[in-house]
N, C-alpha and C. Protein backbone atom coordinates (compact mmCIF):
# COMPACT_ATOMS: atom_id res chain seq x y z
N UNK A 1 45.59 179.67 64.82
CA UNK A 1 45.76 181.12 64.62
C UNK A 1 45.20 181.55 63.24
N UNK A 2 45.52 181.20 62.11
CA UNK A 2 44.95 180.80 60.74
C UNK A 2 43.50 181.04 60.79
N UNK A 3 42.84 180.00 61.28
CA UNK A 3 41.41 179.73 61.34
C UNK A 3 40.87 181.00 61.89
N UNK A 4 41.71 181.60 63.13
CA UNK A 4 41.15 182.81 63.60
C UNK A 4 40.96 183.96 62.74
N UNK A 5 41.69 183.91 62.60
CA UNK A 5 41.51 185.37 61.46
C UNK A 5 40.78 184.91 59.96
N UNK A 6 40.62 183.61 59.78
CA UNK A 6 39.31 183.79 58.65
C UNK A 6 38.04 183.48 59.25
N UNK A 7 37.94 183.48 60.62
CA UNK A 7 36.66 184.09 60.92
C UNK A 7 36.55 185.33 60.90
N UNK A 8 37.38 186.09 60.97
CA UNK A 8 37.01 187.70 61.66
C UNK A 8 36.88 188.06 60.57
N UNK A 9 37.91 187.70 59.04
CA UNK A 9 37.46 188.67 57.98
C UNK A 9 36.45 187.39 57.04
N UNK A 10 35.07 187.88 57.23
CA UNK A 10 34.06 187.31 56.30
C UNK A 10 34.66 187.54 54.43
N UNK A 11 35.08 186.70 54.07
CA UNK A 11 35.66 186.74 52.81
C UNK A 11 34.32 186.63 51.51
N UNK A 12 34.01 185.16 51.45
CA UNK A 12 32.62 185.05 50.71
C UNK A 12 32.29 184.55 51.73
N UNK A 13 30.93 185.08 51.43
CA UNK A 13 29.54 184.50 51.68
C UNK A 13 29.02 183.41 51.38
N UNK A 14 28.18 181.95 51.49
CA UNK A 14 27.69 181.08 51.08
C UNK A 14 26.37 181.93 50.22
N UNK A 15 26.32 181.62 49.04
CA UNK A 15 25.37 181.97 47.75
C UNK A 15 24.16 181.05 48.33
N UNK A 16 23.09 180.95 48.87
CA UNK A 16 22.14 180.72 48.74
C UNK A 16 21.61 180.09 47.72
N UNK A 17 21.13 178.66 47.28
CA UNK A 17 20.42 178.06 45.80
C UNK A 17 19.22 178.80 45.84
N UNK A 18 19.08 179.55 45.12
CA UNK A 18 17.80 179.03 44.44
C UNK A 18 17.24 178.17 43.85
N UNK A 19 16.15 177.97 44.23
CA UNK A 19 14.98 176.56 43.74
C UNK A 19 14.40 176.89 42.59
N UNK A 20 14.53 175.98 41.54
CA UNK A 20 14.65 176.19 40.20
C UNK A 20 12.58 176.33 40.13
N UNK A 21 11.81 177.26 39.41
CA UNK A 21 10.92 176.89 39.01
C UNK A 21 10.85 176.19 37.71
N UNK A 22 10.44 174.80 38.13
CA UNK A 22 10.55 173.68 37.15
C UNK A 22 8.98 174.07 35.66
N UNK A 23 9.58 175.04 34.61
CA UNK A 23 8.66 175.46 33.85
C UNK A 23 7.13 175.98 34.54
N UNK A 24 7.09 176.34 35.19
CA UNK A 24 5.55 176.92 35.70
C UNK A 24 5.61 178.55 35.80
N UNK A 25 6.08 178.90 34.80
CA UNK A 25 6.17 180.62 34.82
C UNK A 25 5.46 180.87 34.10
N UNK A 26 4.20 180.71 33.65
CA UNK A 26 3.72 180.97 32.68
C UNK A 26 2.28 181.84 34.04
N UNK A 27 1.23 182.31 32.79
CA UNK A 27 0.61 183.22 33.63
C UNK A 27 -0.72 182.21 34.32
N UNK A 28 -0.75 181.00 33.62
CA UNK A 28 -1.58 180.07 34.13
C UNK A 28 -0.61 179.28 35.85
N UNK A 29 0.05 179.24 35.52
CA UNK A 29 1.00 178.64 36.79
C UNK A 29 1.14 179.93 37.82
N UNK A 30 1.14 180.75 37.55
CA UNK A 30 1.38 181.80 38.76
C UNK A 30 0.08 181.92 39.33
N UNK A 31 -1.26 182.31 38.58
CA UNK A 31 -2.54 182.15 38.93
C UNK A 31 -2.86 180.84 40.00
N UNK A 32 -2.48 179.63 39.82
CA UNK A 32 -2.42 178.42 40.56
C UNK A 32 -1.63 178.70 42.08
N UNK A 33 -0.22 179.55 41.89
CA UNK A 33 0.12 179.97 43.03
C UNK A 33 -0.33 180.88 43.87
N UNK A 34 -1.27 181.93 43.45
CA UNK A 34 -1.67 182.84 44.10
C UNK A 34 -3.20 182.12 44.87
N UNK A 35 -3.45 181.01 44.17
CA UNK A 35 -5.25 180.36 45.04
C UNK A 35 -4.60 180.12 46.09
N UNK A 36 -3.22 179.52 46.57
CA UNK A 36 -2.61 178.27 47.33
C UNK A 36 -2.43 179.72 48.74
């Protein structure tokens, strides 16, 4: 009965990771992403 009702009310959400850009923010690294 429990379980039922924390389906119905969505409480949190699972947060999604973001994927870390591992230092390539620079304007030479984005240029590299835009050839691909």
């Amino acid at each position: 009965m429990k379980r039922m009702k924390l389906k119905e009310i969505p409480k949190k959400k699972k947060k999604k990771k973001k994927k870390r850009k591992r230092g390539n923010n620079t304007a030479a690294g984005n240029m590299k992403r835009r050839e691909r």
